[in-house]
PDB file of N, CA and C in Angstrom:
ATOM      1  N   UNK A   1     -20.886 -11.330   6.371  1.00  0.00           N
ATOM      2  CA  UNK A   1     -21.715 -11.159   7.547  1.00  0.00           C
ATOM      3  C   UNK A   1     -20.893 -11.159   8.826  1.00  0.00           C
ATOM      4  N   UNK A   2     -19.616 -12.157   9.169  1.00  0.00           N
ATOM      5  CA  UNK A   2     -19.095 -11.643   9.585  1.00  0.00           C
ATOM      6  C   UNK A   2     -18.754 -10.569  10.553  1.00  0.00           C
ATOM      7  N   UNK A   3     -17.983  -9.972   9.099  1.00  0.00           N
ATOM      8  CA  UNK A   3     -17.235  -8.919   9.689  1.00  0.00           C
ATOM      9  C   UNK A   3     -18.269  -7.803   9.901  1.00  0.00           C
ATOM     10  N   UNK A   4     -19.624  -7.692   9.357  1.00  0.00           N
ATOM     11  CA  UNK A   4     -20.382  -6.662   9.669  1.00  0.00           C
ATOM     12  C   UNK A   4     -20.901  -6.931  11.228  1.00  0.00           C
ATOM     13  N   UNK A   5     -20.407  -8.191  11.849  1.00  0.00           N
ATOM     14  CA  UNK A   5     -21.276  -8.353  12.928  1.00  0.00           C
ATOM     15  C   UNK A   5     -19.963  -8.293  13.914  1.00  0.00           C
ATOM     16  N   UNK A   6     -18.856  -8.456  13.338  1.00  0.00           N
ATOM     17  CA  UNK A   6     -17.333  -8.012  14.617  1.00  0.00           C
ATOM     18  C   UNK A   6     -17.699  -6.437  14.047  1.00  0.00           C
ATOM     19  N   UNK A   7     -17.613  -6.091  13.429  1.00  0.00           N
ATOM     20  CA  UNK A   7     -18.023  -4.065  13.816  1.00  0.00           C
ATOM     21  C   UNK A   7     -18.836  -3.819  14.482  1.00  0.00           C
ATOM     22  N   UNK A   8     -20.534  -4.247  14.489  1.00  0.00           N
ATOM     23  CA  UNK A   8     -20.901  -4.068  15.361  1.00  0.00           C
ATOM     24  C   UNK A   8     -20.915  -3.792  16.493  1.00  0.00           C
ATOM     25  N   UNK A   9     -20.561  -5.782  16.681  1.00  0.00           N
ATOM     26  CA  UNK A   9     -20.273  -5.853  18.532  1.00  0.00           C
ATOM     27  C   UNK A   9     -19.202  -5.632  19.024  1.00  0.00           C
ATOM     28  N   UNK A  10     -18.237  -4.960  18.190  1.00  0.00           N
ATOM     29  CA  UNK A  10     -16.948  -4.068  18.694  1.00  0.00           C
ATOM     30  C   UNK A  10     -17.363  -2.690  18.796  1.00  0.00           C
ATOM     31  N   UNK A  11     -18.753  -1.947  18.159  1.00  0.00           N
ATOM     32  CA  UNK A  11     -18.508  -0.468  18.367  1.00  0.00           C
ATOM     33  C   UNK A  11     -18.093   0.441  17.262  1.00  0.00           C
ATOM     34  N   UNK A  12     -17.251  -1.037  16.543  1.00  0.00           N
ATOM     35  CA  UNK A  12     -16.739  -0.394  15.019  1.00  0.00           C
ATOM     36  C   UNK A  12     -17.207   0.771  14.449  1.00  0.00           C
ATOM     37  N   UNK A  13     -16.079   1.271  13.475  1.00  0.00           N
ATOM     38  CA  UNK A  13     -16.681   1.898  12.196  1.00  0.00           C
ATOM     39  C   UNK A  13     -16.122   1.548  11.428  1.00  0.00           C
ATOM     40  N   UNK A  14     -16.388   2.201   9.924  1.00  0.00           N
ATOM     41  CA  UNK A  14     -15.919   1.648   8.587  1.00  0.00           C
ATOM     42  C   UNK A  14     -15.722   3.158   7.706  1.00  0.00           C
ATOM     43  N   UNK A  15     -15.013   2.683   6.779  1.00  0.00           N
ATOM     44  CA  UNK A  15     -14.748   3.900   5.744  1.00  0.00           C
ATOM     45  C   UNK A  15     -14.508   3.308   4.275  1.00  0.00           C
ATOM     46  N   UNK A  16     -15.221   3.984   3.160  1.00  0.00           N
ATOM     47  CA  UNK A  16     -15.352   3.536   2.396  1.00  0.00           C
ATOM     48  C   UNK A  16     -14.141   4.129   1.663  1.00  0.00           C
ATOM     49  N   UNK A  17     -13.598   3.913   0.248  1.00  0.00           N
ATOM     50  CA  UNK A  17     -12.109   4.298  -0.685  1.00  0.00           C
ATOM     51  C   UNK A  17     -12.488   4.121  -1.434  1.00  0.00           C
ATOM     52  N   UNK A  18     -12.058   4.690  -2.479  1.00  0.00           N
ATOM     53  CA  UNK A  18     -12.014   4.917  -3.811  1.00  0.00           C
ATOM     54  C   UNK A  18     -10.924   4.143  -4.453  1.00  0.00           C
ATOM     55  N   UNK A  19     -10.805   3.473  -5.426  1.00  0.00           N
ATOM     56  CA  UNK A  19      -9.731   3.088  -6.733  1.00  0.00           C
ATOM     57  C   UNK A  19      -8.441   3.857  -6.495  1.00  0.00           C
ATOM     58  N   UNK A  20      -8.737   4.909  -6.830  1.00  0.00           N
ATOM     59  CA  UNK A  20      -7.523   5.916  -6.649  1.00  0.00           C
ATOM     60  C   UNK A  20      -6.927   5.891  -5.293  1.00  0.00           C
ATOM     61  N   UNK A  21      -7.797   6.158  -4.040  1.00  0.00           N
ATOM     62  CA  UNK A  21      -6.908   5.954  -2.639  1.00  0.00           C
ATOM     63  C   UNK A  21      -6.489   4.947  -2.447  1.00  0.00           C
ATOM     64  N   UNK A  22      -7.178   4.172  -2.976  1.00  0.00           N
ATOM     65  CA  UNK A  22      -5.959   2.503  -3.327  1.00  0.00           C
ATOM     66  C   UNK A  22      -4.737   2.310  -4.025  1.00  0.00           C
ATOM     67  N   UNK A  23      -5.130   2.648  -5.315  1.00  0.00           N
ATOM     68  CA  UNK A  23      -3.939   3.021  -5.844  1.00  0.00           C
ATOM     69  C   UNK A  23      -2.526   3.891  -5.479  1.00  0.00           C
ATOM     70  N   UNK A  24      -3.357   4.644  -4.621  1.00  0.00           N
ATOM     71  CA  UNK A  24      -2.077   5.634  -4.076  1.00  0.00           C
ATOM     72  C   UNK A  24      -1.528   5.081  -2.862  1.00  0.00           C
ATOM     73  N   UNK A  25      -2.322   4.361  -1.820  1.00  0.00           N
ATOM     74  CA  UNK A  25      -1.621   3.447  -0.908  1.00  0.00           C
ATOM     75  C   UNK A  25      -1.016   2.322  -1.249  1.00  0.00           C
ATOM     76  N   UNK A  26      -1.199   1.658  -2.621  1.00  0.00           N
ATOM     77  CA  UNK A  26      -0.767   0.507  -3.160  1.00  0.00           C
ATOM     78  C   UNK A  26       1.208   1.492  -3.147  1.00  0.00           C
ATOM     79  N   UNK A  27       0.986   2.917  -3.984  1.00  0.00           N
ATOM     80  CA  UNK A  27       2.227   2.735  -4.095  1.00  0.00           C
ATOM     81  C   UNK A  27       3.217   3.885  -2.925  1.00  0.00           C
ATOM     82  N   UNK A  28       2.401   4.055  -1.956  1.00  0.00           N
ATOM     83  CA  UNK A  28       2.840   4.235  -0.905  1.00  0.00           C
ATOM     84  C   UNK A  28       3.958   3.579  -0.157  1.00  0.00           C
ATOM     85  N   UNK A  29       3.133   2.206  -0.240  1.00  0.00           N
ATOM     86  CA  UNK A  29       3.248   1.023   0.842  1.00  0.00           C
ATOM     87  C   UNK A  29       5.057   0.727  -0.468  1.00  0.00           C
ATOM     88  N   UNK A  30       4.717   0.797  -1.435  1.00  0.00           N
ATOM     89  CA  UNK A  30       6.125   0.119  -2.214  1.00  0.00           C
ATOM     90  C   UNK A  30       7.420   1.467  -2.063  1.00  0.00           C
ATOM     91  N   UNK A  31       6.873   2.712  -2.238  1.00  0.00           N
ATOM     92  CA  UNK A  31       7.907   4.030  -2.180  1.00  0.00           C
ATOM     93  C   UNK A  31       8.516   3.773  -0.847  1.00  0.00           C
ATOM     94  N   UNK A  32       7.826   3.644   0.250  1.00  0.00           N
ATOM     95  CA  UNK A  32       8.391   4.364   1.786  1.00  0.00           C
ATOM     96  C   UNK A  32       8.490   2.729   2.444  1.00  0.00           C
ATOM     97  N   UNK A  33       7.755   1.594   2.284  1.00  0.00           N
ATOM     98  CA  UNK A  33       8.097   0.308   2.936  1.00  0.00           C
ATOM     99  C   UNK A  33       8.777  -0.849   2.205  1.00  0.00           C
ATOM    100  N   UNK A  34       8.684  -0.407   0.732  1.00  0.00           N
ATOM    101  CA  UNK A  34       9.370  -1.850  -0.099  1.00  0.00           C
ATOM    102  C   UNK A  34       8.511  -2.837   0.103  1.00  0.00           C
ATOM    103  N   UNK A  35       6.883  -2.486   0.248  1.00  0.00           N
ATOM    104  CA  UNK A  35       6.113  -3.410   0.203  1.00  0.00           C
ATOM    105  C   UNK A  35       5.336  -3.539  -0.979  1.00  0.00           C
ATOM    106  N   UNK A  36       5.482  -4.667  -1.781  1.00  0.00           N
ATOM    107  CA  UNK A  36       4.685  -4.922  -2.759  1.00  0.00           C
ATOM    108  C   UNK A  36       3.318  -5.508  -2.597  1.00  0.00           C
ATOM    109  N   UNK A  37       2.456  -4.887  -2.654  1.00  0.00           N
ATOM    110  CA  UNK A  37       1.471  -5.400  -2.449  1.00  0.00           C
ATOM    111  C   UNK A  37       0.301  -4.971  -3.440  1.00  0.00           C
ATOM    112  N   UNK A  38      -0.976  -5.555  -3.806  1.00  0.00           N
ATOM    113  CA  UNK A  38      -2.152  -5.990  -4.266  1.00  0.00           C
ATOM    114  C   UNK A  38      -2.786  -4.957  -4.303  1.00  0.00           C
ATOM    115  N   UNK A  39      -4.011  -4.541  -4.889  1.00  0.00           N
ATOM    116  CA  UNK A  39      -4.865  -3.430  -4.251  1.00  0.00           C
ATOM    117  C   UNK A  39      -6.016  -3.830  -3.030  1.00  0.00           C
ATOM    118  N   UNK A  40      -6.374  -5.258  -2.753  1.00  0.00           N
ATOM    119  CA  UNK A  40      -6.843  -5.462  -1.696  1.00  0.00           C
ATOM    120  C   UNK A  40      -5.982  -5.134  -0.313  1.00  0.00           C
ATOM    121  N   UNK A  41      -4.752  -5.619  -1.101  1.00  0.00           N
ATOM    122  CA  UNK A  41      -4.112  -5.304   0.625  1.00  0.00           C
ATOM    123  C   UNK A  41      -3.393  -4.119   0.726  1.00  0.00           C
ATOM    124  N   UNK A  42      -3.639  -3.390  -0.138  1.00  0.00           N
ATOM    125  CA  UNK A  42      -3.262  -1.966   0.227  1.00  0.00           C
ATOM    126  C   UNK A  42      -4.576  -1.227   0.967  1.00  0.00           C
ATOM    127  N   UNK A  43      -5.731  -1.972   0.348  1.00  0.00           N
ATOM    128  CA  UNK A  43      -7.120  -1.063   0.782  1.00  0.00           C
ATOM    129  C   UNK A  43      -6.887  -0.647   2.484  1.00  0.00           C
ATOM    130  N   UNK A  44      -6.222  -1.466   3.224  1.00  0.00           N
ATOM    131  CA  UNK A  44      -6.725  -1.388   4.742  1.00  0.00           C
ATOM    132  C   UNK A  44      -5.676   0.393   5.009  1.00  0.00           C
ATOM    133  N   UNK A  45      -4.475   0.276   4.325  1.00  0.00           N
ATOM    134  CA  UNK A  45      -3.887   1.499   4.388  1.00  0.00           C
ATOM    135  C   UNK A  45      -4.203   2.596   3.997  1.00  0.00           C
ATOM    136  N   UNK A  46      -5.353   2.705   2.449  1.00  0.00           N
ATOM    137  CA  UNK A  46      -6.326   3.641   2.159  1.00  0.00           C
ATOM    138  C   UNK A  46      -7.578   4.300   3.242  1.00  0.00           C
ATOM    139  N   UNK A  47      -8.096   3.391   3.923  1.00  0.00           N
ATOM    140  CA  UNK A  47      -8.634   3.049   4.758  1.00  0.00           C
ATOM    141  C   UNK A  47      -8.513   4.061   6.280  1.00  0.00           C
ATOM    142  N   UNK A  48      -7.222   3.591   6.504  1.00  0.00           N
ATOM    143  CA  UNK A  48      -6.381   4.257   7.878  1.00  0.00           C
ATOM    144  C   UNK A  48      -6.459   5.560   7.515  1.00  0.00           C
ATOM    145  N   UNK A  49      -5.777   6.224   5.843  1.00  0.00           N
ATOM    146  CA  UNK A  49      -5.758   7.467   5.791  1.00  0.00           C
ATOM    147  C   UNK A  49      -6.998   8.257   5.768  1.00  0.00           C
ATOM    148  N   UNK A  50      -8.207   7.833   5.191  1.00  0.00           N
ATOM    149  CA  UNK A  50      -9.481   8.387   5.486  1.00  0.00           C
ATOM    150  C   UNK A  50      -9.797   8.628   6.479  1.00  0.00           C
ATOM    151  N   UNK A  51      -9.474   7.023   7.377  1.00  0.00           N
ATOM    152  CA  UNK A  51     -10.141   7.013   9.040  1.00  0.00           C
ATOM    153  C   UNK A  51      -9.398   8.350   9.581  1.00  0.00           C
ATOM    154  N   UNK A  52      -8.123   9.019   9.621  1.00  0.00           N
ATOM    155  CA  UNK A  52      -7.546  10.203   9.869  1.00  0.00           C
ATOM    156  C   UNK A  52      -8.023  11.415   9.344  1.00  0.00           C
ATOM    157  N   UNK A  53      -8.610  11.394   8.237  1.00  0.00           N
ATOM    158  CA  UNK A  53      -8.525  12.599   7.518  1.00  0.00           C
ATOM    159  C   UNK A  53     -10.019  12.841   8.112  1.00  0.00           C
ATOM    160  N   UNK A  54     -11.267  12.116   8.490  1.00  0.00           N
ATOM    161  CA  UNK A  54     -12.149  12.049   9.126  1.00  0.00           C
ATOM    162  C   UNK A  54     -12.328  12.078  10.510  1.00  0.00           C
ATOM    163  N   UNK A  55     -11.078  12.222  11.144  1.00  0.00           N
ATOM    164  CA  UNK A  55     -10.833  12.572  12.510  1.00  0.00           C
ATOM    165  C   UNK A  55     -11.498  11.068  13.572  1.00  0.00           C
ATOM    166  N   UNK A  56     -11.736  10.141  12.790  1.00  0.00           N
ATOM    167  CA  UNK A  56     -12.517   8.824  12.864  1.00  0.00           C
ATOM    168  C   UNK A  56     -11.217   8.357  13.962  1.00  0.00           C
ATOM    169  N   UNK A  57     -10.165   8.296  13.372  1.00  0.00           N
ATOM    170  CA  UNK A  57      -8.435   7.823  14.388  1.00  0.00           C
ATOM    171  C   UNK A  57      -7.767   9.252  14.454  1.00  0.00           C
ATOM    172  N   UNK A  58      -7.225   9.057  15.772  1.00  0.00           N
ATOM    173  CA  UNK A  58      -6.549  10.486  16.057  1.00  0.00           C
ATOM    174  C   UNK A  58      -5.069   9.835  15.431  1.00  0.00           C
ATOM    175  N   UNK A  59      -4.522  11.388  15.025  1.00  0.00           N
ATOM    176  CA  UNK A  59      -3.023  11.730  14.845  1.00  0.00           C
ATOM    177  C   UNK A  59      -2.231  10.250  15.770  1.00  0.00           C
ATOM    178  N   UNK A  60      -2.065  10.812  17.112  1.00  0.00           N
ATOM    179  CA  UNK A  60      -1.538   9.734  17.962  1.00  0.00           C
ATOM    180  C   UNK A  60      -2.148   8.822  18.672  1.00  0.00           C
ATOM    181  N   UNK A  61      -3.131   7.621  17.502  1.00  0.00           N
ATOM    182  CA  UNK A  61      -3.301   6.585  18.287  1.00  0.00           C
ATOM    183  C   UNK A  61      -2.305   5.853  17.036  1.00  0.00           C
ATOM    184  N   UNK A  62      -1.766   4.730  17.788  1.00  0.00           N
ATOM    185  CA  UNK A  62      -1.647   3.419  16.989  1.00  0.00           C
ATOM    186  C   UNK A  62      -1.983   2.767  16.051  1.00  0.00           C
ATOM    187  N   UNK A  63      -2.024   2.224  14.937  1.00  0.00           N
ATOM    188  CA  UNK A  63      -2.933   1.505  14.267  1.00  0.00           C
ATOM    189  C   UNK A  63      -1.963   0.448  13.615  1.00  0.00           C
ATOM    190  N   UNK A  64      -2.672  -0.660  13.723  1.00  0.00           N
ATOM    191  CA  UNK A  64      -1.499  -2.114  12.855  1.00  0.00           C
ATOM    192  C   UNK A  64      -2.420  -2.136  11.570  1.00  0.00           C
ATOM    193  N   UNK A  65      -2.056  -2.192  10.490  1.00  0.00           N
ATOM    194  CA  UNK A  65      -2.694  -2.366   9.156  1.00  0.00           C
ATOM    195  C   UNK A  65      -1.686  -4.035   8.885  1.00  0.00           C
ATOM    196  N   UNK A  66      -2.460  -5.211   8.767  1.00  0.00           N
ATOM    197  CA  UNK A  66      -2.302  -6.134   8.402  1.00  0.00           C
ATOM    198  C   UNK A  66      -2.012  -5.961   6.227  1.00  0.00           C
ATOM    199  N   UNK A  67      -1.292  -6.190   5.784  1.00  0.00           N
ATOM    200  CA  UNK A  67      -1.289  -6.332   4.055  1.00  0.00           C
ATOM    201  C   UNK A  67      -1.368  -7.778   3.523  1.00  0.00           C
ATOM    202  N   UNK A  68      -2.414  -8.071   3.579  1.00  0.00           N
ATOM    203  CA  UNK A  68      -2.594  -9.584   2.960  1.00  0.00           C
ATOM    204  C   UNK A  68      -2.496 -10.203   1.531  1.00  0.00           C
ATOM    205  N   UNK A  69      -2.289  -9.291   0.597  1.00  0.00           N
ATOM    206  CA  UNK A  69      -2.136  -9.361  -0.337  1.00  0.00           C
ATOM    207  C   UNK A  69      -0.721  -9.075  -1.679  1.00  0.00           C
ATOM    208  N   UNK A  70      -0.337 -10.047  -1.936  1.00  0.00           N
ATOM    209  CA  UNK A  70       1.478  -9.709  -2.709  1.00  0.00           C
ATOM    210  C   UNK A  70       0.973  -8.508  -4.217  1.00  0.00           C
ATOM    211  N   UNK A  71       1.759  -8.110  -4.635  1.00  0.00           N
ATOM    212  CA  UNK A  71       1.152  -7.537  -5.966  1.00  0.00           C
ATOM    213  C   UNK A  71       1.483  -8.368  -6.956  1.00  0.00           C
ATOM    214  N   UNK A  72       1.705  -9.420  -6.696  1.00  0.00           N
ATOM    215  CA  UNK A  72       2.189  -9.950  -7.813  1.00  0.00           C
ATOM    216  C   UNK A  72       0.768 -11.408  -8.619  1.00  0.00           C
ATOM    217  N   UNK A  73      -0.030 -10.436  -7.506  1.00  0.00           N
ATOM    218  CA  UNK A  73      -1.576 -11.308  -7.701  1.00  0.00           C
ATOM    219  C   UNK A  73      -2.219 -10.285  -8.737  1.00  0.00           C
ATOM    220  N   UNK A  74      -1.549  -8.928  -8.896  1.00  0.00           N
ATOM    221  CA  UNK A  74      -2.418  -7.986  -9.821  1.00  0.00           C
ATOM    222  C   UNK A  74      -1.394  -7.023 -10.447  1.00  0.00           C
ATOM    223  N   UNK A  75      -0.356  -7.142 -10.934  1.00  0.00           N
ATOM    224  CA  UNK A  75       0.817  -6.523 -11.959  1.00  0.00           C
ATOM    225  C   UNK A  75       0.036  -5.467 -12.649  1.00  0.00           C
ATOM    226  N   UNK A  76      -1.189  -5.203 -13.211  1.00  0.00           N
ATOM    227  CA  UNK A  76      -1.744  -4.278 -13.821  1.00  0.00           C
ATOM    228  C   UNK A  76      -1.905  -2.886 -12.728  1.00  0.00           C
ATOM    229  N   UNK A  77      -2.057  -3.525 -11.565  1.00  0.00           N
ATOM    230  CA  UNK A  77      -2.765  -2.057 -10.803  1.00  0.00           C
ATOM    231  C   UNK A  77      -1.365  -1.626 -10.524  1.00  0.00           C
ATOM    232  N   UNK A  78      -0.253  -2.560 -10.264  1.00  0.00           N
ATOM    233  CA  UNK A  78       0.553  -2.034 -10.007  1.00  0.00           C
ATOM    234  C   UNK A  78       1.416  -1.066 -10.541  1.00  0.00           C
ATOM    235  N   UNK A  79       1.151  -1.276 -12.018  1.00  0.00           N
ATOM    236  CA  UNK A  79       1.975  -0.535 -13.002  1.00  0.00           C
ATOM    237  C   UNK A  79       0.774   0.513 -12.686  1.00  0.00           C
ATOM    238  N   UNK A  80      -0.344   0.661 -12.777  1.00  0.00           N
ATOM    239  CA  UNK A  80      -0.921   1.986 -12.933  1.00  0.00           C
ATOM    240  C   UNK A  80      -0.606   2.870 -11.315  1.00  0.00           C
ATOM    241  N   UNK A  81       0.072   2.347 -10.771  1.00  0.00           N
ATOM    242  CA  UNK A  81      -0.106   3.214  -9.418  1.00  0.00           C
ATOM    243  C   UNK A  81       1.588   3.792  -9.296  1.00  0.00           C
ATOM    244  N   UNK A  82       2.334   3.161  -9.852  1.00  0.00           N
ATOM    245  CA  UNK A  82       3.338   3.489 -10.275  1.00  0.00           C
ATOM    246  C   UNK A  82       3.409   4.596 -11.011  1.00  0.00           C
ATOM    247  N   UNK A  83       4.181   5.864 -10.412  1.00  0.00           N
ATOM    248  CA  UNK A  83       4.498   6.804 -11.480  1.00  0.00           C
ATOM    249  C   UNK A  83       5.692   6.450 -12.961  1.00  0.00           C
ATOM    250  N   UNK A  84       6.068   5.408 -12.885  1.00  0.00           N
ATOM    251  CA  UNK A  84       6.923   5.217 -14.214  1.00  0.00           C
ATOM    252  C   UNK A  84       8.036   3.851 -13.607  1.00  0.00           C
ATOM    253  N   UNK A  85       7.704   2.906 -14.615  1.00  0.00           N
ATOM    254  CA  UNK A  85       8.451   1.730 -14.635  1.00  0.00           C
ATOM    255  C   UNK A  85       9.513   1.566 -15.211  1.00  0.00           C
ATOM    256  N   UNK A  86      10.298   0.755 -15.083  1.00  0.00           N
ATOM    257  CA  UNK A  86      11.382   0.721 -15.832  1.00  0.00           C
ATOM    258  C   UNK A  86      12.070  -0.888 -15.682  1.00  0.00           C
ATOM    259  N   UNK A  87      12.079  -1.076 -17.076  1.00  0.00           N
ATOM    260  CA  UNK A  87      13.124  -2.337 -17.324  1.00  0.00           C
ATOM    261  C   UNK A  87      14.332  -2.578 -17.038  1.00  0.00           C
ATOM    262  N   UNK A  88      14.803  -3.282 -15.798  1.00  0.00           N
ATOM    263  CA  UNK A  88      16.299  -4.092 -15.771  1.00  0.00           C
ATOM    264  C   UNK A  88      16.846  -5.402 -16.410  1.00  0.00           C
ATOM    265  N   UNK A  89      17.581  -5.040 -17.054  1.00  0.00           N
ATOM    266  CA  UNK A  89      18.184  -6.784 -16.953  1.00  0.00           C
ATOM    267  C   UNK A  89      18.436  -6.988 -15.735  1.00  0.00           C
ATOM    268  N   UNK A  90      18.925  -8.166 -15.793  1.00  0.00           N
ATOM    269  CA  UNK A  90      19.217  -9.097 -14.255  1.00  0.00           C
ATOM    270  C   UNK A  90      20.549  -9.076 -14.322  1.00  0.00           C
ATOM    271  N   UNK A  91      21.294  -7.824 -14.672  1.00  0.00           N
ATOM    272  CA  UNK A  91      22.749  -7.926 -14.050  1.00  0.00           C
ATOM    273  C   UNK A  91      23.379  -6.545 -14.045  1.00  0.00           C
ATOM    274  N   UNK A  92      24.332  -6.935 -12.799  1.00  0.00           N
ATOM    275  CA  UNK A  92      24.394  -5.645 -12.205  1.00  0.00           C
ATOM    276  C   UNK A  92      25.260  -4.218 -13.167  1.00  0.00           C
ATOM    277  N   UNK A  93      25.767  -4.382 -13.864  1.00  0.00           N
ATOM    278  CA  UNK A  93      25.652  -3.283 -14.693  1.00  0.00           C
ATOM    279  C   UNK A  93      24.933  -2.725 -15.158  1.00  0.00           C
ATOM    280  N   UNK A  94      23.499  -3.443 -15.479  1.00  0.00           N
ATOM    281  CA  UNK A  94      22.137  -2.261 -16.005  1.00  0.00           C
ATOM    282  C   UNK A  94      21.816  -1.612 -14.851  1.00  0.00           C
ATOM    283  N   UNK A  95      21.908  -2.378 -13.312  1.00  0.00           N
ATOM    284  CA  UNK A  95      21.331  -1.923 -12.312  1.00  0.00           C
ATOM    285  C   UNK A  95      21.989  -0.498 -11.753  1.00  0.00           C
ATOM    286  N   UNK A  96      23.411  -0.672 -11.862  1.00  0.00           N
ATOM    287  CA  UNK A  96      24.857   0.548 -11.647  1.00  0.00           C
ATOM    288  C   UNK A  96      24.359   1.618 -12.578  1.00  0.00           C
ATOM    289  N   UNK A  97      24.273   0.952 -13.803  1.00  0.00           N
ATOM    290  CA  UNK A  97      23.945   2.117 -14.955  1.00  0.00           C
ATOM    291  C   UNK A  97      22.383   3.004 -14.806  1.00  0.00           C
ATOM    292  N   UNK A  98      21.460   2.715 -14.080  1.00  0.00           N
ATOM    293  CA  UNK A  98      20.056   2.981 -13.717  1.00  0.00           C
ATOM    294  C   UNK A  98      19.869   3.456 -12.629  1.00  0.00           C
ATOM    295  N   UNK A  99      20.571   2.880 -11.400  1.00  0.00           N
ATOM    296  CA  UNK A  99      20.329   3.276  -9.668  1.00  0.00           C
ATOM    297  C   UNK A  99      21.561   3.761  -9.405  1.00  0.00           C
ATOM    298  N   UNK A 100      23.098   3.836 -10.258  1.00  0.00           N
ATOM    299  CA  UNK A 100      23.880   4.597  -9.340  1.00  0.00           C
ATOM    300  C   UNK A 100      24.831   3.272  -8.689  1.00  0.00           C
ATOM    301  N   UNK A 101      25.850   3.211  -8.200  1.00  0.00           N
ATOM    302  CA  UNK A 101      27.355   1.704  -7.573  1.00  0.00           C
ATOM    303  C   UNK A 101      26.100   2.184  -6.219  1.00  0.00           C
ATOM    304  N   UNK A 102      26.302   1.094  -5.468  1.00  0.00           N
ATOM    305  CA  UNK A 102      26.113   0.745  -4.279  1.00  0.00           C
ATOM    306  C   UNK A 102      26.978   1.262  -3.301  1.00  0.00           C
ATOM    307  N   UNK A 103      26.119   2.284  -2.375  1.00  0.00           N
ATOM    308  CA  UNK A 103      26.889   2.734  -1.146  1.00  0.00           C
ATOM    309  C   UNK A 103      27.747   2.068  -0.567  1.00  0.00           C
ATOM    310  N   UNK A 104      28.780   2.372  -0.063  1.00  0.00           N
ATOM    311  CA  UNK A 104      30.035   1.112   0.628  1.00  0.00           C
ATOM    312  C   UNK A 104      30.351   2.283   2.202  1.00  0.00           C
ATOM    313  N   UNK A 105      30.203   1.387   3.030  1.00  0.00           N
ATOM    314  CA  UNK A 105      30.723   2.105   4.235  1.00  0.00           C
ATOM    315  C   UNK A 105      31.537   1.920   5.309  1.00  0.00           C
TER     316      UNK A 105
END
């Protein structure tokens, strides 16, 4: 109740997402930020992209998306939002042998 009553008396709007636009901001947020996160706290970034694609937020306004959620609260969605996982050992030769020596500059 709430938050239906800060939208309100802010003027707010809202946008609803799908599983899948979650899923795909879940692994958004990990490809391009190295953020692991949940599918709740990816939702607000699903969210943003609708609010755009609905012309709801322009191109150039601002927007802070808070991620409140680690993924390590839901390992299942994560693997499904993931295009392909892969097992390391914990030492750095599987890691050399998988990602390539570490840039040196």
């Amino acid at each position: 109740m709430k938050a239906c009553k800060a939208l309100s008396e802010s003027d707010g709007t809202s946008v609803v997402v799908s599983d899948d636009e979650i899923l795909d901001a879940e692994s958004t947020l990990g490809r391009t930020e190295g953020i692991y996160a949940e599918p709740a706290g990816a939702a607000p970034v699903a969210g943003v992209r609708k609010a755009l694609d609905e012309e709801i937020v322009a191109p150039d306004e601002t927007v802070c998306v808070v991620v409140t959620g680690n993924g390590l609260k839901d390992t299942e969605s994560a693997r499904a939002a993931a295009d392909d996982v892969h097992y390391v050992d914990p030492v750095l030769d599987d890691v050399v042998e998988k990602f390539g020596p570490p840039e040196t500059s």
